[in-house]
Each structure stands twice: as structure tokens, then as C-alpha cells.
Protein backbone atom coordinates (compact mmCIF):
# COMPACT_ATOMS: atom_id res chain seq x y z
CA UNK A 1 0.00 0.00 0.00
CA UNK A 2 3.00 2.42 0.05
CA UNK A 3 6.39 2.25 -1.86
CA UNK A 4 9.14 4.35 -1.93
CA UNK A 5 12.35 3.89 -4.30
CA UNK A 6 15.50 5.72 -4.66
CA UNK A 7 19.01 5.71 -6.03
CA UNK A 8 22.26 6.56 -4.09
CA UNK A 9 25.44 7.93 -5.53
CA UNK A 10 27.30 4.80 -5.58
CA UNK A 11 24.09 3.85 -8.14
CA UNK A 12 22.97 1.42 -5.95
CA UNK A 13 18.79 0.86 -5.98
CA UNK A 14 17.36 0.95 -2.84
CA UNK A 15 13.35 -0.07 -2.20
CA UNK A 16 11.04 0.69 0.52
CA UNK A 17 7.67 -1.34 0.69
CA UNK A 18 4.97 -1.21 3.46
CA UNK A 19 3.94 -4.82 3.93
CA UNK A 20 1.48 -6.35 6.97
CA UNK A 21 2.37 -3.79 9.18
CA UNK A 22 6.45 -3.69 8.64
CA UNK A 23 8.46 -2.57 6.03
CA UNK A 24 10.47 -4.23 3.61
CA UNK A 25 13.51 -2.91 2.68
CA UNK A 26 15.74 -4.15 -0.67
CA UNK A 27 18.80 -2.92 -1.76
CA UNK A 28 20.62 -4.19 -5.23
CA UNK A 29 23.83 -2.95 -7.24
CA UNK A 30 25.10 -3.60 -10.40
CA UNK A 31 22.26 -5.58 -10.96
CA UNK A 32 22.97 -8.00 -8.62
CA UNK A 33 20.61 -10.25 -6.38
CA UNK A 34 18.14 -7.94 -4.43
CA UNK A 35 19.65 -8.04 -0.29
CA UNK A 36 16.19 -7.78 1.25
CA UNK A 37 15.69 -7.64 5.02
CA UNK A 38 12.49 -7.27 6.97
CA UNK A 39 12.26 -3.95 9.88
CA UNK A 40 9.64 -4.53 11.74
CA UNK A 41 7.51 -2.71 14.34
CA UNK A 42 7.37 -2.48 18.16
CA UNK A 43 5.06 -4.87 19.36
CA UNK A 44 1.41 -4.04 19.25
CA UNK A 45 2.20 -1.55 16.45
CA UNK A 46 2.30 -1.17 12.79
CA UNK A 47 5.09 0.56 10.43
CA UNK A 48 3.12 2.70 7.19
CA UNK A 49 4.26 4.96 4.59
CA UNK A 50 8.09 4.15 4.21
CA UNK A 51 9.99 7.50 2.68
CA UNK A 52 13.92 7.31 1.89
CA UNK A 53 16.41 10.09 1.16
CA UNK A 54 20.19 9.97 0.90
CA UNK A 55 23.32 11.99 2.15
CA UNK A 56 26.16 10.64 0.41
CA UNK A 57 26.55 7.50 1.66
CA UNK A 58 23.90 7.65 3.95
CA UNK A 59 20.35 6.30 3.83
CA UNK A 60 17.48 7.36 5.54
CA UNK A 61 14.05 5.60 6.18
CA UNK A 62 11.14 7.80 7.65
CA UNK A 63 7.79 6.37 8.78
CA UNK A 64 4.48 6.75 10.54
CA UNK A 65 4.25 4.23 13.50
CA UNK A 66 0.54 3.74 14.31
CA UNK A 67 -1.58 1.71 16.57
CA UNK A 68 -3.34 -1.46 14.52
CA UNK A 69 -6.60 -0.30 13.36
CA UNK A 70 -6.05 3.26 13.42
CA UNK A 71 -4.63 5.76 11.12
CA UNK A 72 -3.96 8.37 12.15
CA UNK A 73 -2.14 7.47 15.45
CA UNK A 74 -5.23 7.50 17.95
CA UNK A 75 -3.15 9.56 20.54
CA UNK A 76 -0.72 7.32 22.33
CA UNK A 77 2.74 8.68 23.13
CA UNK A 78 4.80 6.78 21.42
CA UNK A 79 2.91 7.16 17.66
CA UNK A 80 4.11 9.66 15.09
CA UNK A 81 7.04 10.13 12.70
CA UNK A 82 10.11 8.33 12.96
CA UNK A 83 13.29 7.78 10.84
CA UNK A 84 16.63 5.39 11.39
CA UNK A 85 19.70 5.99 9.31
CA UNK A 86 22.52 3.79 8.05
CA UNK A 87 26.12 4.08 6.46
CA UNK A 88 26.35 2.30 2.87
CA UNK A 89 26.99 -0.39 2.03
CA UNK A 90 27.11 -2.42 5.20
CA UNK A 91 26.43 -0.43 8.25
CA UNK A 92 23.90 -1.50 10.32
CA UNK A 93 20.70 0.89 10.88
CA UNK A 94 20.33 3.37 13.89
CA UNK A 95 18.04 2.88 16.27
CA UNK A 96 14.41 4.44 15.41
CA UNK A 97 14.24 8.55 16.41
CA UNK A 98 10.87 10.58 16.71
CA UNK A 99 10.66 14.01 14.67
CA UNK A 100 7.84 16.43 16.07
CA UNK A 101 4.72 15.75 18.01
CA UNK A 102 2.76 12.14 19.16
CA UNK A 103 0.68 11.05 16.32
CA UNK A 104 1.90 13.03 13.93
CA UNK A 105 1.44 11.42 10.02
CA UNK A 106 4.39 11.14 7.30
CA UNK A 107 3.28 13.10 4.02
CA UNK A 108 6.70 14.06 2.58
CA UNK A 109 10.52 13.52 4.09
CA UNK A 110 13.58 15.02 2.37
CA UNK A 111 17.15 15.87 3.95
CA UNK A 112 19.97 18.48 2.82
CA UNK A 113 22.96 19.14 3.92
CA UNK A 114 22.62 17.07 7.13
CA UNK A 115 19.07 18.62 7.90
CA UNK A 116 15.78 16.69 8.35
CA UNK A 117 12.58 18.16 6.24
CA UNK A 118 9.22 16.99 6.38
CA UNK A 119 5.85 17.98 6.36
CA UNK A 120 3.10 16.14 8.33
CA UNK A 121 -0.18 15.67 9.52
CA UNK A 122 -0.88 16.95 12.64
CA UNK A 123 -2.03 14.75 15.84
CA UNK A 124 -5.42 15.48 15.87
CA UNK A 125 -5.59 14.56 12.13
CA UNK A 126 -7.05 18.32 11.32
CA UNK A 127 -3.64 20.12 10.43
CA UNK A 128 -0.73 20.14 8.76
CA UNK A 129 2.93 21.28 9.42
CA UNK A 130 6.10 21.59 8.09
CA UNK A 131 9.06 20.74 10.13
CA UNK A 132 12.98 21.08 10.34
CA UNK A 133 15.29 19.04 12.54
CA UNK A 134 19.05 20.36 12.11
CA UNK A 135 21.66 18.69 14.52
CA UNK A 136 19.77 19.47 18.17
CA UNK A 137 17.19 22.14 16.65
CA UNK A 138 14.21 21.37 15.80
CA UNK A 139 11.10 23.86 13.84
CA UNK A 140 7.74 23.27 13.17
CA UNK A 141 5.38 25.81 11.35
CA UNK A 142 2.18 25.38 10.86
CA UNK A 143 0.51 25.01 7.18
CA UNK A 144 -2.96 26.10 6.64
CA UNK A 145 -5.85 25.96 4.33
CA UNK A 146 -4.24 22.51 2.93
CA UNK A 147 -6.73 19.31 1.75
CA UNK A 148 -4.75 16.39 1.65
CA UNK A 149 -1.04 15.35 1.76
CA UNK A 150 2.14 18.20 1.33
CA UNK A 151 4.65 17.45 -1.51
CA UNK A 152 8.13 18.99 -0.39
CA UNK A 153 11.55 19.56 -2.04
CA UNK A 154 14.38 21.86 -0.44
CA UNK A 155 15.78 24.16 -2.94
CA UNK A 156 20.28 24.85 -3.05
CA UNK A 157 19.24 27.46 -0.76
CA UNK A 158 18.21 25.40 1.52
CA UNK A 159 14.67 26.54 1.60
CA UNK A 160 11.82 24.42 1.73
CA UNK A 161 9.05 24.33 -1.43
CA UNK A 162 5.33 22.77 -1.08
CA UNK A 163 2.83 22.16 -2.97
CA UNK A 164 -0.75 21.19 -1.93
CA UNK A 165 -4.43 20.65 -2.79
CA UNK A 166 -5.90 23.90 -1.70
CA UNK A 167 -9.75 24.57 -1.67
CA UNK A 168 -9.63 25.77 -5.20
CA UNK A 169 -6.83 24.19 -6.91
CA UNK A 170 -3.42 23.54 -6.36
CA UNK A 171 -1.25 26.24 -4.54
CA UNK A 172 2.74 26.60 -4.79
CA UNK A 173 4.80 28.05 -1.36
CA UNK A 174 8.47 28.76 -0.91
CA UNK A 175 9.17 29.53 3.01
CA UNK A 176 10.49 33.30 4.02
CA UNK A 177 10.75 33.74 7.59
CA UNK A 178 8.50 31.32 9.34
CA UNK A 179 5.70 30.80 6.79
CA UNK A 180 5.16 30.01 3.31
CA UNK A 181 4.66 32.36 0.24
CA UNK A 182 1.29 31.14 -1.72
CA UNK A 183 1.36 31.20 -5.45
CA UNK A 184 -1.94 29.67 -7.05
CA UNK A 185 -0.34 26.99 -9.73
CA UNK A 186 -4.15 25.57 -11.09
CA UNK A 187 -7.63 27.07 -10.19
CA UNK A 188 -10.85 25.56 -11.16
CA UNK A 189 -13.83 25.77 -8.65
CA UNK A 190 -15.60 23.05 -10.99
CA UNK A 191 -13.34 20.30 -10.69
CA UNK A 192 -11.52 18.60 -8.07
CA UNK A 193 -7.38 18.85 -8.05
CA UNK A 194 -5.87 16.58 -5.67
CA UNK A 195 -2.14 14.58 -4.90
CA UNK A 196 0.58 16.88 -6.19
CA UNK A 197 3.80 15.49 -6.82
CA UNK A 198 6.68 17.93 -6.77
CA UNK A 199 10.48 18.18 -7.49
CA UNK A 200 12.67 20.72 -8.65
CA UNK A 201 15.48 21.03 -11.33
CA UNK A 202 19.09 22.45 -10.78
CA UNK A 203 17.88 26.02 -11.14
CA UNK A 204 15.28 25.26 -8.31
CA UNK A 205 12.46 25.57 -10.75
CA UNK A 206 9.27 23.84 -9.84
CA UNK A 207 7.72 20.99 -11.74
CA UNK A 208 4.04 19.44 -10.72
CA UNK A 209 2.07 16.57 -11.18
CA UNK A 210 -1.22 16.35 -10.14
CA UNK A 211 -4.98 14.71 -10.62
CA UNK A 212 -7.80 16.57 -11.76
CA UNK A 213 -11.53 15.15 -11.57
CA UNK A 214 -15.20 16.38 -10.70
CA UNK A 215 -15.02 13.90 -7.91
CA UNK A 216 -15.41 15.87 -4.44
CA UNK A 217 -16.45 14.98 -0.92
CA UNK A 218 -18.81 11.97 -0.95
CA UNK A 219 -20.54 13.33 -4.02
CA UNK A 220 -19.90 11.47 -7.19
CA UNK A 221 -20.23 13.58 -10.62
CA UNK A 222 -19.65 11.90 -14.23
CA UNK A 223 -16.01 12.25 -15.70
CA UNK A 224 -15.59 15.24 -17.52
CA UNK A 225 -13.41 15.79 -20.36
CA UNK A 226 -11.23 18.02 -18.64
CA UNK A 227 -10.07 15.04 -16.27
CA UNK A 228 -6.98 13.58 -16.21
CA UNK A 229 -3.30 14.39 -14.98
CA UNK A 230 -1.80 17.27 -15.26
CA UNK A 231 1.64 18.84 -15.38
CA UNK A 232 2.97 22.40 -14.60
CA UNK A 233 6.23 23.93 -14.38
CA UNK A 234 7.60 27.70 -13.36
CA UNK A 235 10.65 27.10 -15.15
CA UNK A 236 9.99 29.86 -17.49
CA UNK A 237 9.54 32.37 -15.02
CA UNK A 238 5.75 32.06 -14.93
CA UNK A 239 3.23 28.93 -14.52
CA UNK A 240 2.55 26.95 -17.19
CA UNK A 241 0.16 23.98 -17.28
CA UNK A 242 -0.76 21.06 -19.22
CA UNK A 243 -2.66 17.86 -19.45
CA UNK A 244 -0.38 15.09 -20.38
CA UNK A 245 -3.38 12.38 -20.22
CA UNK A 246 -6.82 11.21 -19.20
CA UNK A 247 -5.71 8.62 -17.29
CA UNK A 248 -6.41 9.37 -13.88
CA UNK A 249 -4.56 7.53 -10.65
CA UNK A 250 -1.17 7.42 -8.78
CA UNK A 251 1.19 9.45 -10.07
CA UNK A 252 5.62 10.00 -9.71
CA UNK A 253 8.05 12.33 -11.31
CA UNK A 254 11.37 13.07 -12.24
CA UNK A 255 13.30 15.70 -13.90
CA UNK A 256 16.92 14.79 -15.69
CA UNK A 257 18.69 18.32 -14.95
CA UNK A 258 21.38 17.41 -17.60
CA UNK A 259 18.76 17.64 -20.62
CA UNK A 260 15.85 19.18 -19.17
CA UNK A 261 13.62 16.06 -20.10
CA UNK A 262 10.60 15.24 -17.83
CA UNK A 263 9.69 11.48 -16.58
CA UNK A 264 6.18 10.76 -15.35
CA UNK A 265 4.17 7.78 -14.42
CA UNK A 266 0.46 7.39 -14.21
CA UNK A 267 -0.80 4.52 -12.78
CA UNK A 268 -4.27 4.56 -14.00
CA UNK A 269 -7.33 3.95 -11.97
CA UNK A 270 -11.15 4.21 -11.93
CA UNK A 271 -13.34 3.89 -9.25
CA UNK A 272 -10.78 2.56 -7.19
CA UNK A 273 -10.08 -0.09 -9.95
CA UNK A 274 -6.64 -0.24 -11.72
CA UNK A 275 -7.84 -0.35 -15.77
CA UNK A 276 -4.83 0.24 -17.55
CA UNK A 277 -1.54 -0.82 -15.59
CA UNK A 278 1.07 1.45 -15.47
CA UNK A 279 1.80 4.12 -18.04
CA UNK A 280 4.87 6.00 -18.51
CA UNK A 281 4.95 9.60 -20.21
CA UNK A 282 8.22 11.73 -21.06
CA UNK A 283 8.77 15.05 -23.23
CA UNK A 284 11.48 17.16 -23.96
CA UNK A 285 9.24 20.11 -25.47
CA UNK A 286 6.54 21.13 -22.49
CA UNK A 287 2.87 19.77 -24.22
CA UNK A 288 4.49 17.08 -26.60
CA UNK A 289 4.64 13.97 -24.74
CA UNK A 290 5.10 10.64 -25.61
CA UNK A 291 3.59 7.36 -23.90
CA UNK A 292 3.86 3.88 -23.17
CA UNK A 293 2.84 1.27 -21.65
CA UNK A 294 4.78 -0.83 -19.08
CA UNK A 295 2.51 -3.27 -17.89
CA UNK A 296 -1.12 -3.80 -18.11
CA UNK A 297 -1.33 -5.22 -15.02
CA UNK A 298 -2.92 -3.95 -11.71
CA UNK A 299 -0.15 -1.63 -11.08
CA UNK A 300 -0.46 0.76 -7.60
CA UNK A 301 1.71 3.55 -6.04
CA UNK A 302 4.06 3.77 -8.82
CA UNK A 303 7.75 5.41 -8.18
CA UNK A 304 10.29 6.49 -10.84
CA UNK A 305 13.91 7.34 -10.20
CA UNK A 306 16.35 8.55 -12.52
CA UNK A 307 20.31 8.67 -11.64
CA UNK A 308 21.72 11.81 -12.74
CA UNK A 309 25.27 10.44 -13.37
CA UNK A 310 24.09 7.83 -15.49
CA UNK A 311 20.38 8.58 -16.68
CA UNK A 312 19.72 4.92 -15.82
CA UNK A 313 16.02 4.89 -14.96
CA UNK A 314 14.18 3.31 -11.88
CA UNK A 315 10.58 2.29 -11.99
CA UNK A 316 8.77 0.10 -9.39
CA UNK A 317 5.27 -0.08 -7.87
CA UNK A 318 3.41 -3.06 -6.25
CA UNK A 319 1.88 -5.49 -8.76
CA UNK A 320 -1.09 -8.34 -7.33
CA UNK A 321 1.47 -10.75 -5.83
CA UNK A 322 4.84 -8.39 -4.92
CA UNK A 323 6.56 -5.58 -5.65
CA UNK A 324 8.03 -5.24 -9.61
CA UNK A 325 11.38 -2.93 -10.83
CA UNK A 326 11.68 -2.09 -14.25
CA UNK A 327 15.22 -0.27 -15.24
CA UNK A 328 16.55 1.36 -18.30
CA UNK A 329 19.55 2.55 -19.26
């Protein structure tokens, strides 16, 4: 139900997998055998939403630890955010550390020169918050007028960038001081945006993905044919926006800084059914796009990875019976 993927600067592929409560974690390089090992939870708790990010050769994994049954962390002490590190290739991992409050909920986890960043949901399950933890000192500011999970990416000057489902479309912030600027990126009363992904190039420019359909609330409307997923980018100094397809599901990008060229996946799903597998889009020229398909399979939470030394490519997502990796070179 969650998968994260990532690729460290010895080029090694590294895999993250909720599964039954712990994680799984897989490492392979040079295409060798996958090392897989098994980190599971306390006892009487569960291990969800598995994030990695990398500081030369070290690898962190972030988490939510929640009661079973419940969650959003139901209020005990000991629920909420926590991430272990470990020292590539062979070093052991670090026992499990808590970043901000009880019962606190994972949406996004980056690090940058040796700082933490993350943004999460609050305890009560009604806010959200972005958060720092550098050395001893840690931040949190709150976030408002947010629906749904925080994408975040610190910029080279070391300044965190969100984007979010806002009431009316999908909103852009850079923090100044202690809160966020608000640039509107997409704004359609009519339709429902939702589950921005975000990163940024070399020049810090933003690039979006995101999921656009009448769907809101409990209510129900037909499809449209304005739905589908979208794509937007400031890189030109001002926002631009386009649909890359109809398909409509879970969503990952990537951005190779070397040539400019964009790297999507949509894994495509109606009505909480997977129809199409897993489709993967790329363009060089913003609104020319080209697509295939890698699998027609039942394909869910998708996650592409591109190595910037070697433009090697990393897709995996969880298929009916395990998790899949496609790579090319």
C-alpha cells in the first residue's frame, strides 16, 4: 500500500515497501541479487508509509508508526514520525528517532545538507505542518488551508518548497521567515485537483504533477473531459500547465537536470479499480509527450527514479502478488 524507491550515488537501488504492518527494505547494485531484510515494528504496532532520502553514503528511512486499526495514530505517546539511518553499504541501521509531536502522520521527508525536512499531519488529524530538525534544533510551522497530503523539495538554498491541494486548486509556497509564500499553480472551482507530486530542477524551478476530476467529498459527478493528470512547471519564469493524459490515478516524477527532459508515471485507476496498468509519459518540449505502456497489469503507487550520473532509470510499484522494478539505461 505504500512504496518508496530511490538511487544513491554509488548507483545502488534501494526499495522501501509497506507490507502487513512492517516494512520491507531491498537494496541491489550492479544488478545484482536484491539483499532484502524485513524492519519490523514495536510490538502491538504497525510501520506505514516508508519515505527514503540519501546523504552521500547515507540512507534514511522515515515512517508513521501507528496503533493497529487506526490511522492516524489515535493519541498514544509513542505514535508519530520516525526515521533510522545507516552508512552504505554495510552499516547497520540506527536505532528508530521521533521528529515532532505524538501522532503526527508522514506526508513528505527530504534531507539536505545534514538537515531533516518533512511535512506532516498533525495529531489530531485536522492540520498540517512543516518541520525542520538540524543537529539538536528542531522547527515546526504550521501550514494552513491545505486538503490532503504536502509534496516537499528543499531548494540549493536550503529553503523548503510545497505544494498542496488547496480549496480551489493547487497552490505553490516557498518559506520566508516562518511561513510560506502562496502562489496559485491551477484554479478551477468546478473540478476537483488533488495529490501533487513535486520536485525541482538544478535552477530550483518547480515541476508538478497532479490529478484533476469532478469527484469531491462523498458526491460522485460523471467524468468530464477536462479530467486527467496534469503537469505544470515555473521554469519559465511564470506557470505553465498542461494535461499530459486522461488517465487518472497514482502518479511520480522526475526531472533529468542534464537535458531538461521530464519522466512521469500514471498509474491509471477508476473507481478505485486499476484499468490500464502502469503508463509511462516523457517530453522534452513542455505539451508534446510521448507514452507507453509498461505493464497492463494492476499496477499501484508507482515510483520512478532517474540517476543523474548515469540517466539509468528506476521504476517500481506493487503489482497483485509483490513488488516489480523495471530499469533502463
Amino acid at each position: 500500500y505504500s512504496l518508496a524507491a530511490g538511487i544513491d550515488a554509488a548507483h545502488r537501488d534501494h526499495i522501501a515497501a509497506g507490507c502487513g504492518g512492517s516494512i520491507m527494505y531491498a537494496v541491489s547494485a550492479a544488478n545484482s541479487p536484491w539483499a532484502i531484510m524485513t524492519i519490523d515494528p514495536p510490538s502491538g504496532r504497525r510501520l506505514v508509509g516508508p519515505q527514503l532520502a540519501f546523504d552521500g553514503n547515507v540512507i534514511y528511512l522515515a515512517y508513521t508508526l501507528v496503533a493497529p486499526g487506526e490511522g492516524c495514530g489515535g493519541g498514544d505517546d509513542d505514535l508519530g514520525v520516525y526515521y533510522r539511518k545507516r552508512t552504505m553499504p554495510d552499516g547497520a541501521w540506527s536505532p528508530a528517532q521521533r521528529i515532532g509531536l505524538a501522532g503526527d502522520v508522514l506526508d513528505s521527508f527530504r534531507e539536505s545538507g545534514g538537515a531533516l525536512y518533512a511535512t506532516v499531519e498533525g495529531p489530531n488529524g485536522d492540520s498540517e505542518a512543516y518541520e525542520t530538525l538540524d543537529g539538536s534544533t528542531y522547527r515546526r510551522y504550521p501550514l494552513v488551508d491545505i486538503y490532503g497530503p504536502v509534496a516537499l523539495r528543499v531548494g540549493t538554498d536550503g529553503l523548503g518548497r510545497i505544494a498542496y491541494a488547496a480549496e480551489d486548486g493547487i497552490d505553490f509556497g516557498v518559506l520566508h521567515g516562518s511561513s510560506f509564500s502562496k502562489t496559485s499553480v491551477f484554479h478551477d472551482t468546478s473540478r476537483f485537483a488533488f495529490a501533487p507530486v513535486l520536485v525541482l530542477d538544478a535552477n530550483d524551478a518547480a515541476h508538478l504533477l497532479w490529478t484533476q476530476t469532478p469527484h469531491g467529498g462523498c458526491a460522485v459527478v460523471e467524468p468530464t473531459t477536462a479530467d486527467g493528470t496534469y503537469y505544470a512547471t515555473n521554469a519559465g519564469g511564470s506557470w505553465k500547465v498542461t494535461r499530459i493524459t486522461t488517465f487518472v490515478g497514482q502518479t511520480s516524477l522526475q526531472v533529468d537536470n542534464a537535458t531538461g527532459q521530464v519522466h512521469a508515471l500514471v498509474a491509471n485507476v477508476i473507481f478505485g479499480v486499476s484499468t490500464s496498468g502502469l503508463n509511462y509519459f516523457t517530453s522534452s518540449d513542455f505539451g508534446k509527450w510521448t507514452a507507453t505502456n509498461l505493464t497492463s497489469a494492476e499496477a499501484w503507487v508507482p515510483v520512478i527514479r532517474l540517476d543523474p550520473t548515469t540517466r539509468r532509470l528506476l521504476v517500481a510499484y506493487s503489482g497483485p502478488d509483490g513488488v516489480y522494478v523495471l530499469t533502463r539505461s
